[in-house]
N, C-alpha and C. Protein backbone atom coordinates (compact mmCIF):
# COMPACT_ATOMS: atom_id res chain seq x y z
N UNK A 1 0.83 -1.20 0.00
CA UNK A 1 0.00 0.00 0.00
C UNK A 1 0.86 1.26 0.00
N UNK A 2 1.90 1.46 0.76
CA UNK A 2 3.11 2.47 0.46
C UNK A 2 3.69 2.68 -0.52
N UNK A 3 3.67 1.55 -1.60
CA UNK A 3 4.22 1.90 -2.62
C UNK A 3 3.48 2.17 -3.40
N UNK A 4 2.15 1.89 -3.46
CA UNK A 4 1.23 2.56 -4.59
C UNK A 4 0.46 3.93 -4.12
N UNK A 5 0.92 4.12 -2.73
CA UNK A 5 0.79 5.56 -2.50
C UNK A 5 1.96 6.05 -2.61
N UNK A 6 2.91 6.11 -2.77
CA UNK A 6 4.39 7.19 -3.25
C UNK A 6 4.02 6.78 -4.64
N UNK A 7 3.74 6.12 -5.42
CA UNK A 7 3.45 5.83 -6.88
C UNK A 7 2.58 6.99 -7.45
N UNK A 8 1.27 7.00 -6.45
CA UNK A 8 0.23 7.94 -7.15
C UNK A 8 0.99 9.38 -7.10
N UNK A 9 1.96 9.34 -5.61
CA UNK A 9 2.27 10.90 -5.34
C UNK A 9 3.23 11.30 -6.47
N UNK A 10 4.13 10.58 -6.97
CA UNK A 10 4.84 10.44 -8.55
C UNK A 10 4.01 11.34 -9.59
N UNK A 11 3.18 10.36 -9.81
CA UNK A 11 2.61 10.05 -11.02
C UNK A 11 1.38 11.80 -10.70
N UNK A 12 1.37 12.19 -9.90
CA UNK A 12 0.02 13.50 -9.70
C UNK A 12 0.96 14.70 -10.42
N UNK A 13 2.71 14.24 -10.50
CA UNK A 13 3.03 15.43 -10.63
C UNK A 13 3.25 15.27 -12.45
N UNK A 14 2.77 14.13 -13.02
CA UNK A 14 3.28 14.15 -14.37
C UNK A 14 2.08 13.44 -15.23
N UNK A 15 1.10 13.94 -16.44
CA UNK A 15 -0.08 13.67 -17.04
C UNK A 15 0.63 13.29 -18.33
N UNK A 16 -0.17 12.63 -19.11
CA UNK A 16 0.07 12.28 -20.47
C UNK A 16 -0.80 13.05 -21.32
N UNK A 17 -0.51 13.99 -21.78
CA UNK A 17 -1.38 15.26 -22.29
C UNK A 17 -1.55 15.82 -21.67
N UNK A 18 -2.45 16.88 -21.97
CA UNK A 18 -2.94 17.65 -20.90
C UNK A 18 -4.79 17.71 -21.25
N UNK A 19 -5.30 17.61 -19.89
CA UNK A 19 -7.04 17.40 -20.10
C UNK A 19 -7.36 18.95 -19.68
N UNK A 20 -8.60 19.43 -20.42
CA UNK A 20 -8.99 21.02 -20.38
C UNK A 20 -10.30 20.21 -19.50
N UNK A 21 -10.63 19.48 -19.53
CA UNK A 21 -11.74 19.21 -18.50
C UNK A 21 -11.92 17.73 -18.88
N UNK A 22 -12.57 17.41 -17.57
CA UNK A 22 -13.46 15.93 -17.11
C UNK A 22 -13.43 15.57 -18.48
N UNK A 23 -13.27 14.15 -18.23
CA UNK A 23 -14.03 13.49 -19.30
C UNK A 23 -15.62 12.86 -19.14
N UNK A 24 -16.30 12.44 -20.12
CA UNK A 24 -17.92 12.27 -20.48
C UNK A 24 -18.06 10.90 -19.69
N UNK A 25 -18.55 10.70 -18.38
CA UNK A 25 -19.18 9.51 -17.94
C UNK A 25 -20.55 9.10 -17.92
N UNK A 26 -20.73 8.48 -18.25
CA UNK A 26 -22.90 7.78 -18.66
C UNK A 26 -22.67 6.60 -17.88
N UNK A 27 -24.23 6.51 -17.57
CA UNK A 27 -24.39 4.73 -17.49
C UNK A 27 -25.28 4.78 -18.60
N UNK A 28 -24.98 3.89 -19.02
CA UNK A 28 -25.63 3.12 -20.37
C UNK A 28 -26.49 1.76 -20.20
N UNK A 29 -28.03 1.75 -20.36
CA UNK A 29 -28.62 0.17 -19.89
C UNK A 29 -28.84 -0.22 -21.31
N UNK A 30 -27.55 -1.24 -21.81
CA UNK A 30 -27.97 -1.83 -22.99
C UNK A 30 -29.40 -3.29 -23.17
N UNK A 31 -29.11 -3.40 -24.36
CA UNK A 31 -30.47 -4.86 -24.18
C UNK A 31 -29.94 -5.95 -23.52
N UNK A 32 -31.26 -6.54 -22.77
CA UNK A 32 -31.09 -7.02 -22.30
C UNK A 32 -31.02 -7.22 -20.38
N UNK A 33 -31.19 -5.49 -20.19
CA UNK A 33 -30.93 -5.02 -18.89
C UNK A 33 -29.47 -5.01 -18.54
N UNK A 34 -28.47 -5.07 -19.30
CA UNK A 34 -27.18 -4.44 -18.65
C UNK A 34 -26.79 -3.24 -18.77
N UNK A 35 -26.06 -2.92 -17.86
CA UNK A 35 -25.44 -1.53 -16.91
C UNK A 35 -24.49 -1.37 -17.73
N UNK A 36 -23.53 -0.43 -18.15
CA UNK A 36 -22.25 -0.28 -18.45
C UNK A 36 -22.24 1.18 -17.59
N UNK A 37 -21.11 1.53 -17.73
CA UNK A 37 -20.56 2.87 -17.56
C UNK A 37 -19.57 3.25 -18.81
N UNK A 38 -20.02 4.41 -19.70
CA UNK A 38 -19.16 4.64 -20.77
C UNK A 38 -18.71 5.90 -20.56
N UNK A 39 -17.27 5.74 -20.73
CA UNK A 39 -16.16 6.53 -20.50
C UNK A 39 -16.15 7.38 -22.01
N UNK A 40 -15.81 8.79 -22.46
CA UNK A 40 -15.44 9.34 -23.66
C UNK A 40 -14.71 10.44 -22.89
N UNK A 41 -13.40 10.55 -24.02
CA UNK A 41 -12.81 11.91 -23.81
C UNK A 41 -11.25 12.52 -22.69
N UNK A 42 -11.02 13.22 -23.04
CA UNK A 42 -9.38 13.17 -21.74
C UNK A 42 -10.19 12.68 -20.20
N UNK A 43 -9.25 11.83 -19.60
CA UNK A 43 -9.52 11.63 -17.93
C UNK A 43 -8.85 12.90 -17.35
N UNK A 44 -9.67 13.59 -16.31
CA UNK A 44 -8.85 14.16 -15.59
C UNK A 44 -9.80 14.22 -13.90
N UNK A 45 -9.20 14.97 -13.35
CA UNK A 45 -9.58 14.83 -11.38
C UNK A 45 -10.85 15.17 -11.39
N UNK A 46 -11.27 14.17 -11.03
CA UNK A 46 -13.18 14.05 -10.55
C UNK A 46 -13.59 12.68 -11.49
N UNK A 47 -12.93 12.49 -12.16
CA UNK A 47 -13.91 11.18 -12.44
C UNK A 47 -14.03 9.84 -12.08
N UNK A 48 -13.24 9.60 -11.11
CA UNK A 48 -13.16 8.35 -10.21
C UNK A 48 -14.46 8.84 -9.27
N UNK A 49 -14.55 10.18 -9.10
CA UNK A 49 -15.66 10.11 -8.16
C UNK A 49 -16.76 9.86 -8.55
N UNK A 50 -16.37 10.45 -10.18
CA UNK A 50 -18.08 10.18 -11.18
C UNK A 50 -18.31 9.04 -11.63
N UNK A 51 -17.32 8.04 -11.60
CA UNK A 51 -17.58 6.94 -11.92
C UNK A 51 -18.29 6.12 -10.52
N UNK A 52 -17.80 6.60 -9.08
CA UNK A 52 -18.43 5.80 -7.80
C UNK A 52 -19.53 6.38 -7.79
N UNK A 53 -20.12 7.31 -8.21
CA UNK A 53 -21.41 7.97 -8.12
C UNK A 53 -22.28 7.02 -8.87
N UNK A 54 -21.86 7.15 -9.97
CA UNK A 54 -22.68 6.20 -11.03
C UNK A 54 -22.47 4.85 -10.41
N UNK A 55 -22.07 4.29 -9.73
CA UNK A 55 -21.71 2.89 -9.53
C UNK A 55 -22.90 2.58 -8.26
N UNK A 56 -22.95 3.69 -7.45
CA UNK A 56 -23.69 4.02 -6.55
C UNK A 56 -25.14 4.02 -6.76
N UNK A 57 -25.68 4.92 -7.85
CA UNK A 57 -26.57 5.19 -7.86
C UNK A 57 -27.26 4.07 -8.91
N UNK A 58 -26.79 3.38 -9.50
CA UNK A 58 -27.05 2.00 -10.30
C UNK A 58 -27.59 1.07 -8.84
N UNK A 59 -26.29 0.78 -7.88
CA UNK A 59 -26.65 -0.67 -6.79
C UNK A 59 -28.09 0.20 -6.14
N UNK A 60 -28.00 1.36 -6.24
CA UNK A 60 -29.35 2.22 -5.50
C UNK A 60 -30.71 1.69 -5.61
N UNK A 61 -30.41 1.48 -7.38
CA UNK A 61 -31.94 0.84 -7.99
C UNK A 61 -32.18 -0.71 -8.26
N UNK A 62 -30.91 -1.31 -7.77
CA UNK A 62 -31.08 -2.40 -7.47
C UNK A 62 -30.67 -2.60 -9.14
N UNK A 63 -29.54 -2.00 -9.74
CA UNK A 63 -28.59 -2.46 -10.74
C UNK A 63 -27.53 -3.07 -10.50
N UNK A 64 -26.77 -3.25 -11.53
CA UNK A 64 -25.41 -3.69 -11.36
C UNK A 64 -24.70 -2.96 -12.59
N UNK A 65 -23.18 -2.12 -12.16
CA UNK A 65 -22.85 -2.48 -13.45
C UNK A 65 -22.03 -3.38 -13.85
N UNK A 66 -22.30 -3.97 -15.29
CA UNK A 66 -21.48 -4.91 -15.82
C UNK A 66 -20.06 -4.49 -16.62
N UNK A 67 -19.48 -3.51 -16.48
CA UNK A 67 -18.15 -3.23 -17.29
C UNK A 67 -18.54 -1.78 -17.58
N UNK A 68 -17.25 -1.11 -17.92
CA UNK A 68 -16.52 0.07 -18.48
C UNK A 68 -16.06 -0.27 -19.58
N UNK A 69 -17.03 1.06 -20.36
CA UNK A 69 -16.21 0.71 -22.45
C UNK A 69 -15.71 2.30 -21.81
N UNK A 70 -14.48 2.30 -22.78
CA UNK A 70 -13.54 3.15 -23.09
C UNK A 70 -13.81 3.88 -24.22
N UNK A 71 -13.38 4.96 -24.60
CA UNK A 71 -12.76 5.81 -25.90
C UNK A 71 -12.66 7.28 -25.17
N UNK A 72 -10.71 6.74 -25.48
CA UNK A 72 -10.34 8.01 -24.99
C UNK A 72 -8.82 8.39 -25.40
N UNK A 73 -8.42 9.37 -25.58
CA UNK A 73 -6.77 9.82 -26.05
C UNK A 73 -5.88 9.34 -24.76
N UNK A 74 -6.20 9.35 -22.92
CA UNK A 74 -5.17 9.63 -22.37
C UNK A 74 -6.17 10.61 -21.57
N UNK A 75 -5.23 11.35 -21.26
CA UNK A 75 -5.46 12.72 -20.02
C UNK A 75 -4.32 12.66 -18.86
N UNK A 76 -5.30 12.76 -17.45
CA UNK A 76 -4.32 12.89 -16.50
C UNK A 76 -4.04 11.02 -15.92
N UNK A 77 -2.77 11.07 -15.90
CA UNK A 77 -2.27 9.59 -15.46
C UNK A 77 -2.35 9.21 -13.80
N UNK A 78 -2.33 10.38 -13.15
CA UNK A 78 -2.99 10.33 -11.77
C UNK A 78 -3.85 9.42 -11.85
N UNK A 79 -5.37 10.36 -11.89
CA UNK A 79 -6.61 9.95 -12.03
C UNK A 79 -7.14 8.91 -13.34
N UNK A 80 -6.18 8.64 -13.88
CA UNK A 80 -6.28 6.92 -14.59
C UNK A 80 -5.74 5.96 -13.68
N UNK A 81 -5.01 6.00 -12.67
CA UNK A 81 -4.14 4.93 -11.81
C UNK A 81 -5.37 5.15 -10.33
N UNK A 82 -6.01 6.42 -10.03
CA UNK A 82 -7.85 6.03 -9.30
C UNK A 82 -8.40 5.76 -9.78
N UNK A 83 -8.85 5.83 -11.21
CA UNK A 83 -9.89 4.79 -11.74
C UNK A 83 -9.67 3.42 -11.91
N UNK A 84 -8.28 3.43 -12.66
CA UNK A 84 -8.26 1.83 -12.24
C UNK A 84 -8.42 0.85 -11.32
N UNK A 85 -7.53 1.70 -10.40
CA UNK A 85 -7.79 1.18 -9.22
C UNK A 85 -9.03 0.69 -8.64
N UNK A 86 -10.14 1.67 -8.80
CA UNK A 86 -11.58 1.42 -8.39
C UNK A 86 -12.38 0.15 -9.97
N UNK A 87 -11.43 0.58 -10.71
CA UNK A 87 -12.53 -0.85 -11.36
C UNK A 87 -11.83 -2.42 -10.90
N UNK A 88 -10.44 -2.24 -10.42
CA UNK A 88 -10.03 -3.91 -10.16
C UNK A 88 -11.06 -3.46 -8.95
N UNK A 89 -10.79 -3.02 -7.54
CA UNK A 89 -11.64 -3.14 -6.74
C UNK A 89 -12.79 -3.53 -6.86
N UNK A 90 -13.81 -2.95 -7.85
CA UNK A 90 -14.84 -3.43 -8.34
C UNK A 90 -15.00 -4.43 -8.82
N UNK A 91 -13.89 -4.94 -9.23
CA UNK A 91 -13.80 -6.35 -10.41
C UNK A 91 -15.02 -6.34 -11.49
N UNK A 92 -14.78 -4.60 -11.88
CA UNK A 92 -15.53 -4.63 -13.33
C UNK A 92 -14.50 -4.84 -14.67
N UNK A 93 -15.20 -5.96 -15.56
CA UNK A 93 -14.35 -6.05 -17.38
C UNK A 93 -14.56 -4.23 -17.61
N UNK A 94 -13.68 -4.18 -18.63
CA UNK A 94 -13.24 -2.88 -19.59
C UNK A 94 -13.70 -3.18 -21.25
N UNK A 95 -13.80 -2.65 -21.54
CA UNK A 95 -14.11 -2.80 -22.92
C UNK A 95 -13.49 -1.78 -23.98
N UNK A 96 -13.03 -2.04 -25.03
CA UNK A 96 -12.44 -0.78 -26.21
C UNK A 96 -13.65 -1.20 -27.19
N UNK A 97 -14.52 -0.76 -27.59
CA UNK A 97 -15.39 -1.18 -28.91
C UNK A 97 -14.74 -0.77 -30.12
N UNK A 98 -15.48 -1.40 -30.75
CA UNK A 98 -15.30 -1.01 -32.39
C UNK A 98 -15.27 0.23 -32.86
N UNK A 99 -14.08 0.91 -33.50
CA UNK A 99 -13.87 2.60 -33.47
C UNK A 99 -14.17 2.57 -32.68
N UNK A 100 -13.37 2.38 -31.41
CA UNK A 100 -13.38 3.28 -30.29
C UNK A 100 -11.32 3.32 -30.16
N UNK A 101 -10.95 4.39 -29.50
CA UNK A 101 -9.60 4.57 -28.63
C UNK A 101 -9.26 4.89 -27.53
N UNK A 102 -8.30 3.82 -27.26
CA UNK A 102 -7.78 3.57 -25.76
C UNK A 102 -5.95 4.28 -26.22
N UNK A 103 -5.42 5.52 -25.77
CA UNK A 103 -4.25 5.55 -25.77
C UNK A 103 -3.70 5.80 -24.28
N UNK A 104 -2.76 6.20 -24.31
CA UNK A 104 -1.84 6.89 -23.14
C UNK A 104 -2.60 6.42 -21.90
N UNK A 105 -3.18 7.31 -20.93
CA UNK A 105 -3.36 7.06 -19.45
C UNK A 105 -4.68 6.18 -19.27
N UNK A 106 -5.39 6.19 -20.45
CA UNK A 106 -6.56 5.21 -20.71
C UNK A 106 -6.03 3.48 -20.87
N UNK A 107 -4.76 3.25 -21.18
CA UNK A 107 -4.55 2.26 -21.70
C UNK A 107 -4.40 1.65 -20.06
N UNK A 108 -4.00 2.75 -19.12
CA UNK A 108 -4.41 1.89 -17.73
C UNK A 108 -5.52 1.29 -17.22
N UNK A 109 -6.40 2.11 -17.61
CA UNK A 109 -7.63 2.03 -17.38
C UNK A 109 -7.95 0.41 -17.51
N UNK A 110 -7.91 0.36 -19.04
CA UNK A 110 -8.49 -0.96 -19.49
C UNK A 110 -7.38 -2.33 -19.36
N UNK A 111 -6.28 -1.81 -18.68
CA UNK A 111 -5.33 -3.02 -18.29
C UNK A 111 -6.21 -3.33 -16.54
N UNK A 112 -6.29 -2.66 -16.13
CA UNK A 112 -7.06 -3.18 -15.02
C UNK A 112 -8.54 -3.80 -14.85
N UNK A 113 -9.14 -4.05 -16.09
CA UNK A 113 -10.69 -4.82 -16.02
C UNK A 113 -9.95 -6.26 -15.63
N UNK A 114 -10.96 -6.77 -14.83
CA UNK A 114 -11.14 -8.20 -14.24
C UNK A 114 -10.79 -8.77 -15.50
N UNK A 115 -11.82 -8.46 -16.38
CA UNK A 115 -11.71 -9.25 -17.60
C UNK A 115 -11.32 -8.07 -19.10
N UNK A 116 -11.43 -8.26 -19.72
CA UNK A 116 -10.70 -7.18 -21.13
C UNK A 116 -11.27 -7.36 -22.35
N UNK A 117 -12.12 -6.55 -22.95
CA UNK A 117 -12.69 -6.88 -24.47
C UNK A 117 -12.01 -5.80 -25.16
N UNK A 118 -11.87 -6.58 -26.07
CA UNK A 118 -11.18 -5.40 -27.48
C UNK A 118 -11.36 -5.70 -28.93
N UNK A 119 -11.85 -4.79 -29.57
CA UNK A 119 -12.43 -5.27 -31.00
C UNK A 119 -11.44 -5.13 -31.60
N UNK A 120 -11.41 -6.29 -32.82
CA UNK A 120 -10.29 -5.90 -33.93
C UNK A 120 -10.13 -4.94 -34.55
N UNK A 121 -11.43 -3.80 -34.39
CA UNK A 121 -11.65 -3.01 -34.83
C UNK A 121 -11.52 -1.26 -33.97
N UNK A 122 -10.49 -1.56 -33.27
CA UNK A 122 -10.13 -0.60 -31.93
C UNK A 122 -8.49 -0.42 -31.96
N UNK A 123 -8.53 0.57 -31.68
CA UNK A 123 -7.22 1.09 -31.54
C UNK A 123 -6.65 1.46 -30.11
N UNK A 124 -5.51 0.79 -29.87
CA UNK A 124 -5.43 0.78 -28.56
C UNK A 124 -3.37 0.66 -28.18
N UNK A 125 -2.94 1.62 -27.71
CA UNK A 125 -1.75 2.44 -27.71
C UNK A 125 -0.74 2.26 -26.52
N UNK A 126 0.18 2.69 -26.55
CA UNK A 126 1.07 3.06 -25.29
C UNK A 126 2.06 3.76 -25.44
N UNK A 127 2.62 4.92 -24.61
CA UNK A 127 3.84 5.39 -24.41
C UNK A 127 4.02 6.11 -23.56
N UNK A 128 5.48 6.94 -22.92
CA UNK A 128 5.67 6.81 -22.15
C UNK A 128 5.37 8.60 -21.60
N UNK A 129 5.64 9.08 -20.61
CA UNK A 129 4.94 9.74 -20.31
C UNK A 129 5.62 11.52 -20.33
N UNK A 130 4.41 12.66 -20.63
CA UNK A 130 4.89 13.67 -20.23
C UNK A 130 4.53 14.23 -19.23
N UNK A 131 5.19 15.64 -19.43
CA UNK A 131 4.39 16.72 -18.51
C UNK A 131 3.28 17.27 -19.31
N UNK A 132 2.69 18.69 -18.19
CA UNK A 132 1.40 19.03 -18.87
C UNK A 132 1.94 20.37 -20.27
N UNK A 133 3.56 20.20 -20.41
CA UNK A 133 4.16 21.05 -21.36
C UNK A 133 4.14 20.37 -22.58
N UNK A 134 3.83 19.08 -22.49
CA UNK A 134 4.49 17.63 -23.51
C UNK A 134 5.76 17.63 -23.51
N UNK A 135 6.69 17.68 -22.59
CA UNK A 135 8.10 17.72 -22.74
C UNK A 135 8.47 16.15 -21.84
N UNK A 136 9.43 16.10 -22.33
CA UNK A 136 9.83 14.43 -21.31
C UNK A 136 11.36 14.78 -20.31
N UNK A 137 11.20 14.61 -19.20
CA UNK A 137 11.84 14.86 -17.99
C UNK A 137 12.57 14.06 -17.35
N UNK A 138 13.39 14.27 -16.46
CA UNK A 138 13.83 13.15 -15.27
C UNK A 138 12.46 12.47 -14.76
N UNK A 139 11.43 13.63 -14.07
CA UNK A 139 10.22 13.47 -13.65
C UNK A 139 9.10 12.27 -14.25
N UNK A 140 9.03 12.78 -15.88
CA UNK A 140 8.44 11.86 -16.45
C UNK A 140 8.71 10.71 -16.31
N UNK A 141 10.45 10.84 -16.53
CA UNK A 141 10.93 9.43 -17.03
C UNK A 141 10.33 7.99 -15.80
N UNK A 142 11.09 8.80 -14.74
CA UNK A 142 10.53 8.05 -13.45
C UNK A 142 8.63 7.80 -13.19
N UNK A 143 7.93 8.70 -13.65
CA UNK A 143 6.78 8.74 -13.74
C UNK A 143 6.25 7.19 -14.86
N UNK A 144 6.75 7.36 -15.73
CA UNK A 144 6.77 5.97 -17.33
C UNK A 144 7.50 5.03 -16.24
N UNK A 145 8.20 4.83 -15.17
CA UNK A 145 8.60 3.70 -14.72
C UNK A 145 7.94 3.35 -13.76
N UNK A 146 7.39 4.17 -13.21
CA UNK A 146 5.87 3.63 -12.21
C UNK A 146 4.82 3.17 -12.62
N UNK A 147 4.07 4.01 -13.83
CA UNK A 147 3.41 3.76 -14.76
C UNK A 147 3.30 1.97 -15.25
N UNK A 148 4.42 1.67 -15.61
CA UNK A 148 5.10 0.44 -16.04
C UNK A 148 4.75 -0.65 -15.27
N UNK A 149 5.11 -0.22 -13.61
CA UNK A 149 5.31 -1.37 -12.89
C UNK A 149 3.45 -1.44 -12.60
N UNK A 150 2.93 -0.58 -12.02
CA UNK A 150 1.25 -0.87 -12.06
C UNK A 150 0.45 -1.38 -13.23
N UNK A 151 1.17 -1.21 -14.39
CA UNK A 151 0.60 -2.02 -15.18
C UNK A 151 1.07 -3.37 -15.66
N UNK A 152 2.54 -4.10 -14.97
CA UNK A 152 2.74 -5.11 -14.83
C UNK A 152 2.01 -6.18 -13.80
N UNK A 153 1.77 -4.85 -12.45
CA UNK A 153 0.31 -5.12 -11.89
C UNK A 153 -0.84 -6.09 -12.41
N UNK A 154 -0.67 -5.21 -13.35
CA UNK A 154 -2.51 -5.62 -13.76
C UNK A 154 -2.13 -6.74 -15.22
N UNK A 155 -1.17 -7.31 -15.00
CA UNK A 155 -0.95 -8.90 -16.26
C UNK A 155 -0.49 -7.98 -17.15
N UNK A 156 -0.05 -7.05 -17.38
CA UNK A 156 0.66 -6.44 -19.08
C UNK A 156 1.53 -7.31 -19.29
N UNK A 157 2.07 -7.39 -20.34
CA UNK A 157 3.22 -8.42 -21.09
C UNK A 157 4.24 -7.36 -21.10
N UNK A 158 5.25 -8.22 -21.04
CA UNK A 158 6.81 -7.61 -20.87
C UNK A 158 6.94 -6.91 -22.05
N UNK A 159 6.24 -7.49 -23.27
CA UNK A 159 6.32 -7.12 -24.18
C UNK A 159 6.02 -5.42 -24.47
N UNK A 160 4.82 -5.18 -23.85
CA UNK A 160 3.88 -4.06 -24.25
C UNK A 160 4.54 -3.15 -23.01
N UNK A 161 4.84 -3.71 -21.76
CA UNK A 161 5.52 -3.22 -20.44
C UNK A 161 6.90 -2.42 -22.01
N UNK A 162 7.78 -2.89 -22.33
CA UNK A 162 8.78 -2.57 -23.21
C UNK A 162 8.59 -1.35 -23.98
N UNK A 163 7.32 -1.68 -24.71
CA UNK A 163 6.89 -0.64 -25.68
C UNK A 163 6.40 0.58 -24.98
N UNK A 164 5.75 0.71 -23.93
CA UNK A 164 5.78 1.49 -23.20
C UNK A 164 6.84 2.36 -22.34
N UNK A 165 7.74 2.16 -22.53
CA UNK A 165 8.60 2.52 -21.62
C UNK A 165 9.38 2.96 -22.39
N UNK A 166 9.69 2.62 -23.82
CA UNK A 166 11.13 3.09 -24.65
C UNK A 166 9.92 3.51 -25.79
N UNK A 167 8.46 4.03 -26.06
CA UNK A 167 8.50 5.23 -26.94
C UNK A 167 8.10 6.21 -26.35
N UNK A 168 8.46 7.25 -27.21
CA UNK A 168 8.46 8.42 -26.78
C UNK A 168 7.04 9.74 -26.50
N UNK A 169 6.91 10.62 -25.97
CA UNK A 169 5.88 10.93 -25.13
C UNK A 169 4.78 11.12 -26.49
N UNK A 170 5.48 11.91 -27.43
CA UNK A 170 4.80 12.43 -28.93
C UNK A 170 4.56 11.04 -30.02
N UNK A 171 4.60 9.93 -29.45
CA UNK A 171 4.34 8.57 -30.66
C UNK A 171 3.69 7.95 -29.43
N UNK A 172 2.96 6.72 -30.16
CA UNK A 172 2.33 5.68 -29.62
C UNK A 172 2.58 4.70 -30.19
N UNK A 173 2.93 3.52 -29.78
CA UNK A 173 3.24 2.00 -29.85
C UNK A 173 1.47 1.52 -29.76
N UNK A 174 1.24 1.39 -31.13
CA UNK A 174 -0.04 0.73 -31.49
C UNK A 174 -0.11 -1.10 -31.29
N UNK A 175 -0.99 -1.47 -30.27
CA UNK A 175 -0.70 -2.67 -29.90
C UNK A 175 -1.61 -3.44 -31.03
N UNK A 176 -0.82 -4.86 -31.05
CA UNK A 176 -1.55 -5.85 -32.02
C UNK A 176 -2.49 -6.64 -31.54
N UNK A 177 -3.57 -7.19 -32.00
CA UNK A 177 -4.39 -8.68 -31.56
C UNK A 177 -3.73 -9.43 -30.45
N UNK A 178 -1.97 -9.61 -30.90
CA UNK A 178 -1.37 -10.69 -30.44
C UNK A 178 -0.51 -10.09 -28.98
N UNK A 179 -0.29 -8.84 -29.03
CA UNK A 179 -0.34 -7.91 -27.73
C UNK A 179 -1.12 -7.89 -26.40
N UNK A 180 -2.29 -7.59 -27.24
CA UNK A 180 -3.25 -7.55 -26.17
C UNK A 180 -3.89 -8.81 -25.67
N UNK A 181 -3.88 -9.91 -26.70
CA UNK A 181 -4.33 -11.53 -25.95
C UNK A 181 -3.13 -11.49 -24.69
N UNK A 182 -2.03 -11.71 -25.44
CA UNK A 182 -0.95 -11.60 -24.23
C UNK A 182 -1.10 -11.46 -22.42
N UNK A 183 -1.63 -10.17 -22.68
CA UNK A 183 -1.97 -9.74 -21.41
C UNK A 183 -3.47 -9.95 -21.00
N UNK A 184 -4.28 -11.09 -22.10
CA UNK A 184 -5.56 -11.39 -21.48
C UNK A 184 -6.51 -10.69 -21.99
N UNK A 185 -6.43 -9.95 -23.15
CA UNK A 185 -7.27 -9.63 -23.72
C UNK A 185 -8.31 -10.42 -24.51
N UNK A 186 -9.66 -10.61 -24.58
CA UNK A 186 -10.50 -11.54 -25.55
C UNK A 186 -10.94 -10.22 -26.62
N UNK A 187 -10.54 -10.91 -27.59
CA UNK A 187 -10.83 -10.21 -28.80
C UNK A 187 -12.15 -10.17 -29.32
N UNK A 188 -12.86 -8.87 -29.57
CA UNK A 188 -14.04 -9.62 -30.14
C UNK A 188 -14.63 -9.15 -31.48
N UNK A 189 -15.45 -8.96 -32.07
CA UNK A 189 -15.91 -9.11 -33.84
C UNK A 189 -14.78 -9.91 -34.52
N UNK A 190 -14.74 -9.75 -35.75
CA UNK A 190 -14.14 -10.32 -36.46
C UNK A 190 -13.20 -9.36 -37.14
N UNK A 191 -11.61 -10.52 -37.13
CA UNK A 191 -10.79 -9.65 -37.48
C UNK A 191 -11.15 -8.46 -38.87
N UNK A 192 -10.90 -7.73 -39.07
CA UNK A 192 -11.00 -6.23 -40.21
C UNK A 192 -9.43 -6.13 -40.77
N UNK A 193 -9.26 -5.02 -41.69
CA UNK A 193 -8.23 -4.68 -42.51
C UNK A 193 -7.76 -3.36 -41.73
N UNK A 194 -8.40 -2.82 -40.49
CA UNK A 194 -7.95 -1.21 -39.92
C UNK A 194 -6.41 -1.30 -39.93
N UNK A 195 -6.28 0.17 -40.77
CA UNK A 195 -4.67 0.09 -40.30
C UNK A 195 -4.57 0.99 -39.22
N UNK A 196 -3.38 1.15 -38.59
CA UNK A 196 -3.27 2.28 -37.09
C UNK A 196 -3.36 2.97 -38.04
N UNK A 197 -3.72 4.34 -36.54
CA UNK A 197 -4.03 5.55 -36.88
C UNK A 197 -3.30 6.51 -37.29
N UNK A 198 -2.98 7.31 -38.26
CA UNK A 198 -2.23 7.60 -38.72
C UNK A 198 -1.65 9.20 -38.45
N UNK A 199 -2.07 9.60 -37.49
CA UNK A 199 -1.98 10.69 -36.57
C UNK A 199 -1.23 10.32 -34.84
N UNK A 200 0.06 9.67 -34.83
CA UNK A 200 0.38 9.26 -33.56
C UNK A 200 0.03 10.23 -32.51
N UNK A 201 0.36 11.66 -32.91
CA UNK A 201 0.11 12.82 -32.32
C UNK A 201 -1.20 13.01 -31.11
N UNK A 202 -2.44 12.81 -32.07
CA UNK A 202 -3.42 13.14 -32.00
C UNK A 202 -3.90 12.59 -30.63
N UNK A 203 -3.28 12.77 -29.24
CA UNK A 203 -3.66 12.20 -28.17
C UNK A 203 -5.26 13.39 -26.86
């Protein structure tokens, strides 16, 4: 517990982008009567709370939710390492849908579902970390090595642990099918022709 509290205190002082506000949290009751909670947009401070609110006010009515879908660039890496946190706690799955994106501080996010869906048709990233200048630091650097180890935490592959850590703050290491099974990902639709995105930038 000490070390993932000096971890968070790290990691509060260094974001992967920079978020101009909250990102978009819903609960969503798809068919069938399931709950989701859908995530859109930069993470930044308050939405671990908006996500226990919603989590709250679902068991209220005598819901459940069943998983967190994603699409998002990144944001603040703080408050991606509290959300995660609160979905293993929860032992809610994550989901990336079809066109949807998981990069930078999001890619924590969805390394911590109990369980992990990802469409062949999703784009889903890693690298290592900046400040809120986009510049890469002593700070950062150490920040991408905390980063690293919580998501070795949560089953990442040495592999993707790698790719994370040696690219750089302005590129993303676009993970493959065979990446993300790795670390326990279940793939789902059917494989497609998407090539990555061709804007690494665009976080």
């Amino acid at each position: 517990m000490a070390m993932r509290t000096s971890m968070l205190g790290l990691l509060g002082a260094a974001v992967v982008g920079t978020a101009a506000s909250s990102a978009e949290l819903n609960s969503v009751t798809l068919k069938d009567d399931v709950t989701i909670i859908a995530l859109s947009g930069d993470m930044a401070e308050g939405d671990t709370e908006a996500a226990e609110a919603l989590i709250k006010t679902a068991n209220d009515s005598n819901r459940l939710i069943s998983a967190v879908r994603l699409d998002s660039p990144g944001g603040g890496l703080a408050e991606a390492v509290k959300l995660a946190n609160l979905i293993r706690r929860a032992k809610l799955p994550t989901i990336v849908a079809a066109g949807s994106r998981c990069t930078s501080a999001c890619f924590i996010v969805f390394a911590a579902g109990i369980e992990k869906f990802a469409s062949y048709d999703a784009a889903i990233g890693v690298h290592g970390v900046s400040d809120k200048f986009g510049h890469e630091t002593v700070q950062t650097k150490e920040a991408t090595m905390a980063m690293a180890r919580i998501a070795s935490g949560f089953g990442v592959s040495p592999r993707v642990i790698g790719q994370m850590v040696t690219t750089h703050a302005h590129d993303i290491a676009w993970l493959t099918p065979d990446d993300l099974r790795a670390m326990g990902a279940i793939m789902t639709d059917r494989p497609g022709r998407r090539a990555a995105p061709a804007s690494p930038g665009d976080r």
